[in-house]
PDB file of N, CA and C in Angstrom:
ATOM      1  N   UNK A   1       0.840  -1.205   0.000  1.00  0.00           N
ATOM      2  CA  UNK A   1       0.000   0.000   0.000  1.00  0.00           C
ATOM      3  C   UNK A   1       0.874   1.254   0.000  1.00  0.00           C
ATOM      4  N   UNK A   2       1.645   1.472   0.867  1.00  0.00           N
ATOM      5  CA  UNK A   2       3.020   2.650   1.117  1.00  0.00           C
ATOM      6  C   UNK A   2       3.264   2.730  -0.333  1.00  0.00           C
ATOM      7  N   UNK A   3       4.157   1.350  -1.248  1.00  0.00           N
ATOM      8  CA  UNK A   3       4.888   1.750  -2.744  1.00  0.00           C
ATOM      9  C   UNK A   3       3.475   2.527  -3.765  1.00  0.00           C
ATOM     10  N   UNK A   4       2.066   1.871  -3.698  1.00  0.00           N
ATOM     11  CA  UNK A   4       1.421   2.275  -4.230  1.00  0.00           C
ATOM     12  C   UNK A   4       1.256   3.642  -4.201  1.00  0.00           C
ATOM     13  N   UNK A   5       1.191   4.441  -3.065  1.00  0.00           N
ATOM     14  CA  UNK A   5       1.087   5.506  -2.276  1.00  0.00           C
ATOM     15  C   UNK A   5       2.473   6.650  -3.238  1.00  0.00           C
ATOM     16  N   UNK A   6       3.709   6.227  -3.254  1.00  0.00           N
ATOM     17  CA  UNK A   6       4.711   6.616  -3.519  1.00  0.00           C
ATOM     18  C   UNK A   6       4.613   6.713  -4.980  1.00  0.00           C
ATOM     19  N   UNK A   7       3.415   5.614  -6.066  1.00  0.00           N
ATOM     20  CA  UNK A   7       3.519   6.247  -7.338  1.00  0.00           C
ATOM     21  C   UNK A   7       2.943   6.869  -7.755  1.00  0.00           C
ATOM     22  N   UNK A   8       1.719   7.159  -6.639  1.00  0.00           N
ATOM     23  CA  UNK A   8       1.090   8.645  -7.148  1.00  0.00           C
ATOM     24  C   UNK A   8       2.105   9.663  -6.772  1.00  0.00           C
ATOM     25  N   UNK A   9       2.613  10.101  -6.255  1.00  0.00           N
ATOM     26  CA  UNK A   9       3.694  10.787  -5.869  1.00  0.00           C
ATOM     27  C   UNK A   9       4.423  11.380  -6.609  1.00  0.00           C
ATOM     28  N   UNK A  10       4.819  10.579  -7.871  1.00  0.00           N
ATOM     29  CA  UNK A  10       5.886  10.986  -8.562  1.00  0.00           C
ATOM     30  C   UNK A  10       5.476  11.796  -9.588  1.00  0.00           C
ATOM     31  N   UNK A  11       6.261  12.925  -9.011  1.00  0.00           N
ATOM     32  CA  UNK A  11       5.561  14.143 -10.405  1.00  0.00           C
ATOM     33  C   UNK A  11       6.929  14.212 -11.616  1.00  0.00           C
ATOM     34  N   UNK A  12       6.213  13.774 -12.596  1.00  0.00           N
ATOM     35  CA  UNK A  12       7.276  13.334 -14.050  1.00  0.00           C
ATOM     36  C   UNK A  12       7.667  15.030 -13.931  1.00  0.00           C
ATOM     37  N   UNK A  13       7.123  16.151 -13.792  1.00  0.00           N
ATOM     38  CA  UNK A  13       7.126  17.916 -13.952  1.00  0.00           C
ATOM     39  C   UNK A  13       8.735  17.891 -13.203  1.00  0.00           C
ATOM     40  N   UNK A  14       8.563  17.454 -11.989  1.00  0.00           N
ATOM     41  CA  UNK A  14       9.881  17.844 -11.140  1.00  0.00           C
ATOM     42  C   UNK A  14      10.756  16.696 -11.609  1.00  0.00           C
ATOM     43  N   UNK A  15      10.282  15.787 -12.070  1.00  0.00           N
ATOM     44  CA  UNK A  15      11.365  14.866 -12.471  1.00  0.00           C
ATOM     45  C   UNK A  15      12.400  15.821 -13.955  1.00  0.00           C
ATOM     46  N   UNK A  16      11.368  16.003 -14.308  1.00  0.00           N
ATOM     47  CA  UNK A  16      11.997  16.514 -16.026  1.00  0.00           C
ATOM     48  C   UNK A  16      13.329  17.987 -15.127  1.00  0.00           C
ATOM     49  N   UNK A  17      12.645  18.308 -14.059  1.00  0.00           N
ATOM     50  CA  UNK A  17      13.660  19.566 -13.701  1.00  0.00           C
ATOM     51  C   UNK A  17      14.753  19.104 -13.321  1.00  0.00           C
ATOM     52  N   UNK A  18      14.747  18.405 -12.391  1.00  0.00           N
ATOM     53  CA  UNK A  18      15.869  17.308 -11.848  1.00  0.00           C
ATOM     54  C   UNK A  18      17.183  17.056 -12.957  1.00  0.00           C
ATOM     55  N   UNK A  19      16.421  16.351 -13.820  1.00  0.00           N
ATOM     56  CA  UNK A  19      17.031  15.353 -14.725  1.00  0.00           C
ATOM     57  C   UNK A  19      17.622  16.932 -15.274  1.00  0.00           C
ATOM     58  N   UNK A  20      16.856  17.849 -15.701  1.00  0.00           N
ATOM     59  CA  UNK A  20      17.722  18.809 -16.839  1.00  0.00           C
ATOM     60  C   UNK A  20      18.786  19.213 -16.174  1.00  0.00           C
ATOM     61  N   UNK A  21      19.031  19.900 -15.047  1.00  0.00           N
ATOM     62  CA  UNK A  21      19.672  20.201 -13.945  1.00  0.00           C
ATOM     63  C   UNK A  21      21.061  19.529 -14.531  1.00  0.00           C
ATOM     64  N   UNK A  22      21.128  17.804 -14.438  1.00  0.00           N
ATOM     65  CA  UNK A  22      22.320  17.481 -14.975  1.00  0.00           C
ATOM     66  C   UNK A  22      22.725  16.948 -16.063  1.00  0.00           C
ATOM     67  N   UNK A  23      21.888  18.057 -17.341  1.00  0.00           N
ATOM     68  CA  UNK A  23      21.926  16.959 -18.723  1.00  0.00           C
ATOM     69  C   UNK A  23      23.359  18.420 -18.944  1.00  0.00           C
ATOM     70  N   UNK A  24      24.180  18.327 -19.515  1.00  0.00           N
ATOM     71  CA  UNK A  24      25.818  18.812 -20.046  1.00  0.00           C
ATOM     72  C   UNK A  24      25.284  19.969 -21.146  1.00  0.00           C
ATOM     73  N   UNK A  25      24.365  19.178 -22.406  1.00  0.00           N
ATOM     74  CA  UNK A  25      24.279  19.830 -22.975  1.00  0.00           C
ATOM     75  C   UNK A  25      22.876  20.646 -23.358  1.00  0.00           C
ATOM     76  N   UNK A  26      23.567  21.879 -23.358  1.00  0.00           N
ATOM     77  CA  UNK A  26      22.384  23.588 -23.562  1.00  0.00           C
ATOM     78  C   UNK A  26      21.241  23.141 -24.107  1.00  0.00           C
ATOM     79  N   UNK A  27      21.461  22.427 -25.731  1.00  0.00           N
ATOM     80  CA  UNK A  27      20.388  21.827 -26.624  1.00  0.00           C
ATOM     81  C   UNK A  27      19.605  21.262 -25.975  1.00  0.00           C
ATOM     82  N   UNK A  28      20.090  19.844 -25.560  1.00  0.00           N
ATOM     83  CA  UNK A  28      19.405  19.044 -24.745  1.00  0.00           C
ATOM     84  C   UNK A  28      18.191  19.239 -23.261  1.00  0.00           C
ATOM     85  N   UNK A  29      19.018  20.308 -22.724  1.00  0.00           N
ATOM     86  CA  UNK A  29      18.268  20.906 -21.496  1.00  0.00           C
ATOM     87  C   UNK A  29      17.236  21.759 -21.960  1.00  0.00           C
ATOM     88  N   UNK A  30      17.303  22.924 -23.155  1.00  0.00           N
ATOM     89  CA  UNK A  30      16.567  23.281 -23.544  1.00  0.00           C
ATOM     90  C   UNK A  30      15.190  22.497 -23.925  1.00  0.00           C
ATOM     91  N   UNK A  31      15.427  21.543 -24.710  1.00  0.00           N
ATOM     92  CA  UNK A  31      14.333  20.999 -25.211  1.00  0.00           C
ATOM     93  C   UNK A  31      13.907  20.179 -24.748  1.00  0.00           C
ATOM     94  N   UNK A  32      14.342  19.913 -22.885  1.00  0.00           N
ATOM     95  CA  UNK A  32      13.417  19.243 -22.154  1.00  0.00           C
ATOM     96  C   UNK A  32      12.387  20.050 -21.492  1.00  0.00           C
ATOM     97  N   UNK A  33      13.392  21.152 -21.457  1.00  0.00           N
ATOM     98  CA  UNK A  33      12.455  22.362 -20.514  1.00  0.00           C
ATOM     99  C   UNK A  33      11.610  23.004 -20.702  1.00  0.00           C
ATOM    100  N   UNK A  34      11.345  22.655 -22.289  1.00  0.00           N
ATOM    101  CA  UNK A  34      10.436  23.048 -23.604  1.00  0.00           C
ATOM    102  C   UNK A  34       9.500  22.162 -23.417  1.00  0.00           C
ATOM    103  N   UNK A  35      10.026  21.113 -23.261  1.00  0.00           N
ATOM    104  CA  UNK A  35       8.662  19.944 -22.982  1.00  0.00           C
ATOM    105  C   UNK A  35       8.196  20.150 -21.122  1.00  0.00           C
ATOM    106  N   UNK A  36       8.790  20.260 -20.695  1.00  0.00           N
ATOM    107  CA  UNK A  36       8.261  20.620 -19.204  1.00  0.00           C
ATOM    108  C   UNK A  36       6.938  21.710 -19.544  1.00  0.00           C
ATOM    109  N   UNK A  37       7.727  23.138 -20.189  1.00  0.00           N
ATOM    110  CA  UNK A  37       6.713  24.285 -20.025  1.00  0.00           C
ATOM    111  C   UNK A  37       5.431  23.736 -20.798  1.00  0.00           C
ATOM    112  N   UNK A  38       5.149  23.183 -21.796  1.00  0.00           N
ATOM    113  CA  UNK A  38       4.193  22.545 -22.567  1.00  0.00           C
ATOM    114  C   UNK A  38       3.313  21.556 -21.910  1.00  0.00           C
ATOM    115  N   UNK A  39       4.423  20.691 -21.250  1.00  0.00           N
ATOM    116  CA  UNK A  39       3.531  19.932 -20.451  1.00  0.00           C
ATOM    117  C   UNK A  39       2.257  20.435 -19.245  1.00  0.00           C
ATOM    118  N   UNK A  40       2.902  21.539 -18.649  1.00  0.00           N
ATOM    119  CA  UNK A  40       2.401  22.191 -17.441  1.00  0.00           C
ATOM    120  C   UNK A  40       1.590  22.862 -18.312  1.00  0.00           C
ATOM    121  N   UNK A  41       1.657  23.558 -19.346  1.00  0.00           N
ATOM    122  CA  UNK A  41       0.660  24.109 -20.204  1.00  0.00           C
ATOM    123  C   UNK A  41      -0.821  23.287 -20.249  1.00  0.00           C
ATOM    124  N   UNK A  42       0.006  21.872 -20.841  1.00  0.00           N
ATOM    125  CA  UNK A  42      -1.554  21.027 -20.845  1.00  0.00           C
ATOM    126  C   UNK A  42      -2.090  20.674 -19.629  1.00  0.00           C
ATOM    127  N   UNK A  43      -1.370  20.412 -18.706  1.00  0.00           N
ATOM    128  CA  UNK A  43      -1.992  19.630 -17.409  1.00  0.00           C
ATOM    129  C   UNK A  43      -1.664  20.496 -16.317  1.00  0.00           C
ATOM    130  N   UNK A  44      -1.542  21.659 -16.165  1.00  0.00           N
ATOM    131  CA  UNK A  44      -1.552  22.342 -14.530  1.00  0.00           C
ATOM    132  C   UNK A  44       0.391  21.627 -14.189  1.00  0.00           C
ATOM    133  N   UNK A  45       0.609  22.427 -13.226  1.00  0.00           N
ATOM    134  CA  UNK A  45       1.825  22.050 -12.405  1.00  0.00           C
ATOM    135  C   UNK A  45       2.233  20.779 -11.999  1.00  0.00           C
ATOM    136  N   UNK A  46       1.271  19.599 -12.081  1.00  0.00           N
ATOM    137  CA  UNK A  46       2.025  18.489 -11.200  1.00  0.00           C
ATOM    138  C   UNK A  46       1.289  17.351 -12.400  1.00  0.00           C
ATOM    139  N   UNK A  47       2.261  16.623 -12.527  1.00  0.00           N
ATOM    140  CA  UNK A  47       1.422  15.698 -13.617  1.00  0.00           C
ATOM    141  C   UNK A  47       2.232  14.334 -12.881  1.00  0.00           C
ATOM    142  N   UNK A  48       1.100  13.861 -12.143  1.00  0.00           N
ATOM    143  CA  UNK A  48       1.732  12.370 -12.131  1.00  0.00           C
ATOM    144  C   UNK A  48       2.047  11.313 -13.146  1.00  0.00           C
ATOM    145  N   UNK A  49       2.956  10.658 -12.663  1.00  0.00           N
ATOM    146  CA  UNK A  49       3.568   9.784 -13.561  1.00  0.00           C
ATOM    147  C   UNK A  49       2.538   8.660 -13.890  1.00  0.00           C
ATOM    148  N   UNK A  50       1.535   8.204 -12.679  1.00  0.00           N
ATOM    149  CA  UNK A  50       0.610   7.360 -13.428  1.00  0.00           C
ATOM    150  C   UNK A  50      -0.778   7.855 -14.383  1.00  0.00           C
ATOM    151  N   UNK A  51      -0.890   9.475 -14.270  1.00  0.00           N
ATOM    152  CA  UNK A  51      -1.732   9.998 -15.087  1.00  0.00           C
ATOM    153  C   UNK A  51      -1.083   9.682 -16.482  1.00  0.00           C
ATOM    154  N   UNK A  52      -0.034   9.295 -17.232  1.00  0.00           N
ATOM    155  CA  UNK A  52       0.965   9.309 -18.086  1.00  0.00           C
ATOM    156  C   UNK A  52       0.670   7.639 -18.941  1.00  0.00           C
ATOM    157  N   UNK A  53      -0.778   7.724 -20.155  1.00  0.00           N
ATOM    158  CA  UNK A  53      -0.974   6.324 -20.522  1.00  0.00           C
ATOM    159  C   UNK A  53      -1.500   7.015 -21.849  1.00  0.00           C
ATOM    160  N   UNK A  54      -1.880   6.234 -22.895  1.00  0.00           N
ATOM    161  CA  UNK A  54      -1.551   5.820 -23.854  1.00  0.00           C
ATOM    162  C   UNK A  54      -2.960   7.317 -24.183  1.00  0.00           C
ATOM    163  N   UNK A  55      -4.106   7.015 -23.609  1.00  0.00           N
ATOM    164  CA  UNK A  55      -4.840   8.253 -23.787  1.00  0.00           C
ATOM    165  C   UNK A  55      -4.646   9.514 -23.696  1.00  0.00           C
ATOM    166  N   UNK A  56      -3.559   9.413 -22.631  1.00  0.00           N
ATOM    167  CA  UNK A  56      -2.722  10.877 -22.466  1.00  0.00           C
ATOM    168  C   UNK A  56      -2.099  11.409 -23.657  1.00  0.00           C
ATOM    169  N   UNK A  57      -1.339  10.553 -23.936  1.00  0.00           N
ATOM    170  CA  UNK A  57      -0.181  11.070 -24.802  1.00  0.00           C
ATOM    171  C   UNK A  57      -1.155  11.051 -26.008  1.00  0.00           C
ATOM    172  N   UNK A  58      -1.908  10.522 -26.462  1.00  0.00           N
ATOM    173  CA  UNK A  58      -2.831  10.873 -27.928  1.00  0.00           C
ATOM    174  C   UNK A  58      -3.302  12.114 -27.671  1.00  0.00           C
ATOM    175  N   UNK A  59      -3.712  12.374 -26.068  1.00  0.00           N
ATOM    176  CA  UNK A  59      -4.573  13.985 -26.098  1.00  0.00           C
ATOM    177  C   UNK A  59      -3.478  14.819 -26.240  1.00  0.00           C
ATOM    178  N   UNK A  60      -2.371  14.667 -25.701  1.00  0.00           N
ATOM    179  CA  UNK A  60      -1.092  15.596 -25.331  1.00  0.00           C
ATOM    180  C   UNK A  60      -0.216  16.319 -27.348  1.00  0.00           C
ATOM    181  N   UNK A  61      -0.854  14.958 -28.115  1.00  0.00           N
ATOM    182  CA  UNK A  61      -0.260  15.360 -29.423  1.00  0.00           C
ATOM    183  C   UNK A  61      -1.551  16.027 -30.057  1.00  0.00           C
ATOM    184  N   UNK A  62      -2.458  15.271 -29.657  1.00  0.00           N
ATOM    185  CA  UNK A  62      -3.715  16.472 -30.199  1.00  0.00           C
ATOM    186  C   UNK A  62      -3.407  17.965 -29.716  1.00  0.00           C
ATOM    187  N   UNK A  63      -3.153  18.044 -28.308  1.00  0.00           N
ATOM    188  CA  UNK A  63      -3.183  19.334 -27.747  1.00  0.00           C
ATOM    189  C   UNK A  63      -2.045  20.135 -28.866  1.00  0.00           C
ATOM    190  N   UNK A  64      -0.753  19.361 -29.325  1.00  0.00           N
ATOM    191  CA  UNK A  64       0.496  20.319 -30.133  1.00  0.00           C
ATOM    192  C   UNK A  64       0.080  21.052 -31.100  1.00  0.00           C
ATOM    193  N   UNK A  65      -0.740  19.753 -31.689  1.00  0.00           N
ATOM    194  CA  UNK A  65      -0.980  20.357 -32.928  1.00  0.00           C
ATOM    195  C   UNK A  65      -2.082  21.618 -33.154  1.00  0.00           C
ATOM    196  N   UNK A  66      -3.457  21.361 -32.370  1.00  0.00           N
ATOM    197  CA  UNK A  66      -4.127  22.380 -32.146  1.00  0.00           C
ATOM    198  C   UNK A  66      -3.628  23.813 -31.891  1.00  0.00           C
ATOM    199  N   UNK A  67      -2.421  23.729 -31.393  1.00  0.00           N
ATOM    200  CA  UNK A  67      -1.447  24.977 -30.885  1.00  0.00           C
ATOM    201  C   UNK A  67      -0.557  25.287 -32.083  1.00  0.00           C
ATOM    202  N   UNK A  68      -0.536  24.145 -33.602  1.00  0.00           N
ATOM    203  CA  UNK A  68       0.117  24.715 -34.304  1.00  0.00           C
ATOM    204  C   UNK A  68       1.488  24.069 -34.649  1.00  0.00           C
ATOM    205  N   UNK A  69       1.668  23.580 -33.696  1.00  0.00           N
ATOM    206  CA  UNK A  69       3.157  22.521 -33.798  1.00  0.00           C
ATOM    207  C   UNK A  69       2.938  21.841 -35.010  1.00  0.00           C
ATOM    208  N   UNK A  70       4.016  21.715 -35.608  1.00  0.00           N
ATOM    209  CA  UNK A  70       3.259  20.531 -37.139  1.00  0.00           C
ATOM    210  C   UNK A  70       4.624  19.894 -37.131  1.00  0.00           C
ATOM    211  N   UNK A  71       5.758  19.699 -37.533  1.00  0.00           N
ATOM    212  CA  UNK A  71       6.715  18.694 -37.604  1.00  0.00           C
ATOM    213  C   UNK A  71       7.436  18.674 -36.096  1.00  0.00           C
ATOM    214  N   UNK A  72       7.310  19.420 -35.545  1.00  0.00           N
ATOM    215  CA  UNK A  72       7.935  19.702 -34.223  1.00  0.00           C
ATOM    216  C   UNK A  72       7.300  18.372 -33.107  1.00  0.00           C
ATOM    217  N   UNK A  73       6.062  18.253 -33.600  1.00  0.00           N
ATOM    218  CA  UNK A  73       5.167  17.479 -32.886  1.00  0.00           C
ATOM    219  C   UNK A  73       6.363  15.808 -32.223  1.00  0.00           C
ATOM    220  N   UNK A  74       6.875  15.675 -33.161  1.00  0.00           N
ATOM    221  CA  UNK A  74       7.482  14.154 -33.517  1.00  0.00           C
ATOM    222  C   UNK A  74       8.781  14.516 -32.211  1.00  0.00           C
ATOM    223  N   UNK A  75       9.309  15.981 -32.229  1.00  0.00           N
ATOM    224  CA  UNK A  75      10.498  16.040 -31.328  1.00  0.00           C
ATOM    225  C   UNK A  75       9.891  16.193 -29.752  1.00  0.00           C
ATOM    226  N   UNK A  76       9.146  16.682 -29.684  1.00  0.00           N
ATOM    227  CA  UNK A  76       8.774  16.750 -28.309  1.00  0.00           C
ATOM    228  C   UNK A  76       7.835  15.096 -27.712  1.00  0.00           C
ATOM    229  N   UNK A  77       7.372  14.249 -28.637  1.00  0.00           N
ATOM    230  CA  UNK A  77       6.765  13.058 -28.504  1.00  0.00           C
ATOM    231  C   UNK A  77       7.994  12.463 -27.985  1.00  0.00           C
ATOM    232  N   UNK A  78       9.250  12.392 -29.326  1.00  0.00           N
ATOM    233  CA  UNK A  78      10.650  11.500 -29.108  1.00  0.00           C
ATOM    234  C   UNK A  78      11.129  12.394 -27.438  1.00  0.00           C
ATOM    235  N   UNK A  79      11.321  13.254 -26.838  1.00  0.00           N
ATOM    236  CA  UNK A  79      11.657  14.079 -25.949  1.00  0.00           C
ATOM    237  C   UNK A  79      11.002  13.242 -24.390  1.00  0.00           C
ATOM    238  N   UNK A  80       9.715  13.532 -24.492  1.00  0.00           N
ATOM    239  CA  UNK A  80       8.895  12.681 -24.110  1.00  0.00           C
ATOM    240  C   UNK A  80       9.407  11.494 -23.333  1.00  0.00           C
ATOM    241  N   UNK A  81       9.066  10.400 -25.054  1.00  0.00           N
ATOM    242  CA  UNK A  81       9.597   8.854 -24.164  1.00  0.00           C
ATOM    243  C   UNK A  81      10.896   8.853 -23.503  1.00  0.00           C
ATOM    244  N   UNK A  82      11.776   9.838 -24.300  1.00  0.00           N
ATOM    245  CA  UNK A  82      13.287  10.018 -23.930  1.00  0.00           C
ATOM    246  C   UNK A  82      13.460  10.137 -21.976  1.00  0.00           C
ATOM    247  N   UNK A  83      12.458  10.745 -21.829  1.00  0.00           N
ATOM    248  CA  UNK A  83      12.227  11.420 -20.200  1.00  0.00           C
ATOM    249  C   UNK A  83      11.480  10.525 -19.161  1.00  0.00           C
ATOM    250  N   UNK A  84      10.466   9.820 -19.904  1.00  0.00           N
ATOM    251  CA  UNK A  84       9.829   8.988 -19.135  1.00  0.00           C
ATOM    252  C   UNK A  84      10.694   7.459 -18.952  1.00  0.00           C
ATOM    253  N   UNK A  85      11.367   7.284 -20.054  1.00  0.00           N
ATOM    254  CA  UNK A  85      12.183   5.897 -19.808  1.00  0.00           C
ATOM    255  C   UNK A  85      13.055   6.156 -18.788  1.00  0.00           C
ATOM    256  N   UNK A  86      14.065   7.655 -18.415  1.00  0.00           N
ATOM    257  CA  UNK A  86      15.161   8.241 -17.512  1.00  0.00           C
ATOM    258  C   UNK A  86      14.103   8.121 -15.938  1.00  0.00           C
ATOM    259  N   UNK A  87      13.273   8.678 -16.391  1.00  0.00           N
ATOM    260  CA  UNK A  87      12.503   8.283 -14.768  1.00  0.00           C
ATOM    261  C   UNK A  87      11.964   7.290 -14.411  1.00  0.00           C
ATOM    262  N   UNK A  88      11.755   6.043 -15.232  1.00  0.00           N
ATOM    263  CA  UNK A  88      11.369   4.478 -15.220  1.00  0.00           C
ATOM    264  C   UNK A  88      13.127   4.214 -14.387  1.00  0.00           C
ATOM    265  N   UNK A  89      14.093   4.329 -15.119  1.00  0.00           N
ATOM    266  CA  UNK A  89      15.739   3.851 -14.652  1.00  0.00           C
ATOM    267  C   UNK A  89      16.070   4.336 -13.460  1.00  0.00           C
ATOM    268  N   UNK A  90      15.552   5.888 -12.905  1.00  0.00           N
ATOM    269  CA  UNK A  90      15.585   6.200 -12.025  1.00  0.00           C
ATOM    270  C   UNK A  90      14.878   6.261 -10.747  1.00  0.00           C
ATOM    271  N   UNK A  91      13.462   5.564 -10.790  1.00  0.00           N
ATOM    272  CA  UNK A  91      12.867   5.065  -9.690  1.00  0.00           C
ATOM    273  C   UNK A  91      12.479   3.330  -9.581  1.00  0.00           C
ATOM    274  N   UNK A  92      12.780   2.993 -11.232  1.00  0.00           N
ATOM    275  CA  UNK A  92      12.874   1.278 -10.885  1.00  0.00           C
ATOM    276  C   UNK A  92      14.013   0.962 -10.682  1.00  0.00           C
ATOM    277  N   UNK A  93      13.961  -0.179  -9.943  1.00  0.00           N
ATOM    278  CA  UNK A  93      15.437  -1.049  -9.028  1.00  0.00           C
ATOM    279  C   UNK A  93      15.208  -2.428  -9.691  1.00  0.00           C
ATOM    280  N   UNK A  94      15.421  -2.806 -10.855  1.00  0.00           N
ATOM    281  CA  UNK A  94      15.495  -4.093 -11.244  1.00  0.00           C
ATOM    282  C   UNK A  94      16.050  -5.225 -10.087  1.00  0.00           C
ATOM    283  N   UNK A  95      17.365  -4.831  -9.660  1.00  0.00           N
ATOM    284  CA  UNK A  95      17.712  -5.982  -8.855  1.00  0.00           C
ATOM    285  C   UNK A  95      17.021  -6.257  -7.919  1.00  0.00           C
ATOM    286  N   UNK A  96      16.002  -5.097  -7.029  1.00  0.00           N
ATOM    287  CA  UNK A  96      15.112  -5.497  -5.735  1.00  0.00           C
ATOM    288  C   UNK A  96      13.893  -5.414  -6.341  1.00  0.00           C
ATOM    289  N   UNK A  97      13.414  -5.793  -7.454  1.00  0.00           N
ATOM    290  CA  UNK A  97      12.109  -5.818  -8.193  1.00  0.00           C
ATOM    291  C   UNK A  97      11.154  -4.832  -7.510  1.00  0.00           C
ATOM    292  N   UNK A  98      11.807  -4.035  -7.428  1.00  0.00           N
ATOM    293  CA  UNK A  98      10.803  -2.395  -6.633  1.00  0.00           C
ATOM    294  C   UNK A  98      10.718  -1.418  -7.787  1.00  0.00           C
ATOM    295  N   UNK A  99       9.412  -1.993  -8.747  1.00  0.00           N
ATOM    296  CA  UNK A  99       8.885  -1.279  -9.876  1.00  0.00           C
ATOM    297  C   UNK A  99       8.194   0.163  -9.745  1.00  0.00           C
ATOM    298  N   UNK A 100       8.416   0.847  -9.284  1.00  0.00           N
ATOM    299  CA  UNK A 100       7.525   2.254  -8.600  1.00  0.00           C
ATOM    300  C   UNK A 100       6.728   3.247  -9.903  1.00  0.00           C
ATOM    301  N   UNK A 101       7.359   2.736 -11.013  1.00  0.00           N
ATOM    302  CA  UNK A 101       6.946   2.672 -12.451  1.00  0.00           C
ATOM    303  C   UNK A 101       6.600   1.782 -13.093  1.00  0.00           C
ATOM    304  N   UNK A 102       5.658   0.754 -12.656  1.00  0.00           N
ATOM    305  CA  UNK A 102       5.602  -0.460 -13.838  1.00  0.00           C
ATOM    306  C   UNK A 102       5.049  -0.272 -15.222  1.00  0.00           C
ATOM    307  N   UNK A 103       4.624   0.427 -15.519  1.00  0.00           N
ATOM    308  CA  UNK A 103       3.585   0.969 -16.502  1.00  0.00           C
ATOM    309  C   UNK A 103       4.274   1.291 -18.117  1.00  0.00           C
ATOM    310  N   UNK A 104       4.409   1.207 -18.836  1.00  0.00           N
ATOM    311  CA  UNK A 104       5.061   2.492 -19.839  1.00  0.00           C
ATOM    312  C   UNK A 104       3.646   2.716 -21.109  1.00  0.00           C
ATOM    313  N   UNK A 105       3.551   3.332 -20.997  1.00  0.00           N
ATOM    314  CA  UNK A 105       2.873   4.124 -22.014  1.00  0.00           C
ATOM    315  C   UNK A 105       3.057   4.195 -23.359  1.00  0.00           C
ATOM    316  N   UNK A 106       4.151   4.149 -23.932  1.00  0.00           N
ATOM    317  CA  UNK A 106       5.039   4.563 -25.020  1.00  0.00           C
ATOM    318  C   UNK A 106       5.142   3.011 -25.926  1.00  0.00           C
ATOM    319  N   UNK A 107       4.726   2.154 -25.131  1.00  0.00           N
ATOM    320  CA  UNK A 107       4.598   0.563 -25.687  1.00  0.00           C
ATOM    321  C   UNK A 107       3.910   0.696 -27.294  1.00  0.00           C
ATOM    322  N   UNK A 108       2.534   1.513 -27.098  1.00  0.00           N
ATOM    323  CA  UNK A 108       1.518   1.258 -28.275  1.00  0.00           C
ATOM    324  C   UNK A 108       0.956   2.590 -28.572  1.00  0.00           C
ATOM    325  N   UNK A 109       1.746   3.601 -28.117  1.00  0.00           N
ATOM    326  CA  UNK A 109       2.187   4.541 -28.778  1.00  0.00           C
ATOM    327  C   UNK A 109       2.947   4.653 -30.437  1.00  0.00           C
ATOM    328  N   UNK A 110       2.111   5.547 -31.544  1.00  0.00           N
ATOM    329  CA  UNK A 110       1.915   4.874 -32.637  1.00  0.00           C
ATOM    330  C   UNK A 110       2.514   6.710 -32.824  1.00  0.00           C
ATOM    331  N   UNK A 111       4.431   6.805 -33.263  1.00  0.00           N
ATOM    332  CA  UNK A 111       5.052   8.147 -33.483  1.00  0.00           C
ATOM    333  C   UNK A 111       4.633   8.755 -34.317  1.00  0.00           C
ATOM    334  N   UNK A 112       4.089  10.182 -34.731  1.00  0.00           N
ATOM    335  CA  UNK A 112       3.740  11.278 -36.073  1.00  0.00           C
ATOM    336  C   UNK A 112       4.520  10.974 -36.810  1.00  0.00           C
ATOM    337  N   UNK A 113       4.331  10.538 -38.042  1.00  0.00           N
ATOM    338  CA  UNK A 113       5.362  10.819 -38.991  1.00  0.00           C
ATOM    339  C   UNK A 113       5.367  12.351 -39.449  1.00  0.00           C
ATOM    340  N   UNK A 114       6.944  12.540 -39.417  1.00  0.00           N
ATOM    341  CA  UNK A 114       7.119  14.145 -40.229  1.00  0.00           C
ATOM    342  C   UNK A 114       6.908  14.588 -41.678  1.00  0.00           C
ATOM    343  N   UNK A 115       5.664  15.173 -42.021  1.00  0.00           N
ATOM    344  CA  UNK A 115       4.895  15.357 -43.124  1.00  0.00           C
ATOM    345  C   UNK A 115       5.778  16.316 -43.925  1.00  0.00           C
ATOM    346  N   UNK A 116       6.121  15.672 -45.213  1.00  0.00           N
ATOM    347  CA  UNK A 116       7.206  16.253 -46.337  1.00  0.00           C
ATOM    348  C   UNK A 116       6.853  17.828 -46.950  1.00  0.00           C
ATOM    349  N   UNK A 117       7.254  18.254 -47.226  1.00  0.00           N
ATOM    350  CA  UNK A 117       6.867  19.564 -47.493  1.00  0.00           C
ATOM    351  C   UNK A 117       6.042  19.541 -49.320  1.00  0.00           C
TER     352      UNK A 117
END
């Protein structure tokens, strides 16, 4: 009940800050922090990690594009799984099978292709 307790908990928002904190490169940090502000755009300040499933992320690319995003859509999706797999590595413990993330989303998740000009 406690671990259950602990995965509502996990806000992917402060995770993405965390993680940028020690990514080296400018690019890279940028365009997580790009996906942070977007994210909080769609969902308010705290987005749990188990709110984070396959319906989400279809509304979350609906939401880009409605805003106009059109090939960009595909970098912030790839950005995305990029962030959620770093916080799967960083709160699952394979060796003590303490999954605090069992879930992934991104399984049957079906990527935008980038539409040719």
């Amino acid at each position: 009940l406690k671990e259950n307790k602990q995965i509502q908990e996990i806000d992917f928002l402060s995770f993405i800050d965390m993680y940028a904190k020690s990514t080296k490169v400018a690019g890279t940090r940028e365009q997580y922090l790009s996906l942070k502000n977007s994210l909080s755009s769609f969902s308010g300040n705290f987005l749990p990690v188990t709110a984070i499933n396959l319906n989400y992320l279809t509304r979350y690319e609906k939401y880009l594009r409605d805003r106009g995003v059109q090939n960009g859509v595909i970098n912030y999706m790839r950005s995305f799984r990029s962030l959620f797999n770093k916080c799967r590595d960083h709160y699952n413990d394979d060796e003590s099978e303490k999954f605090l993330i069992p879930h992934y989303p991104f399984k049957k998740y079906v990527f935008p292709k980038n539409k040719g000009n």
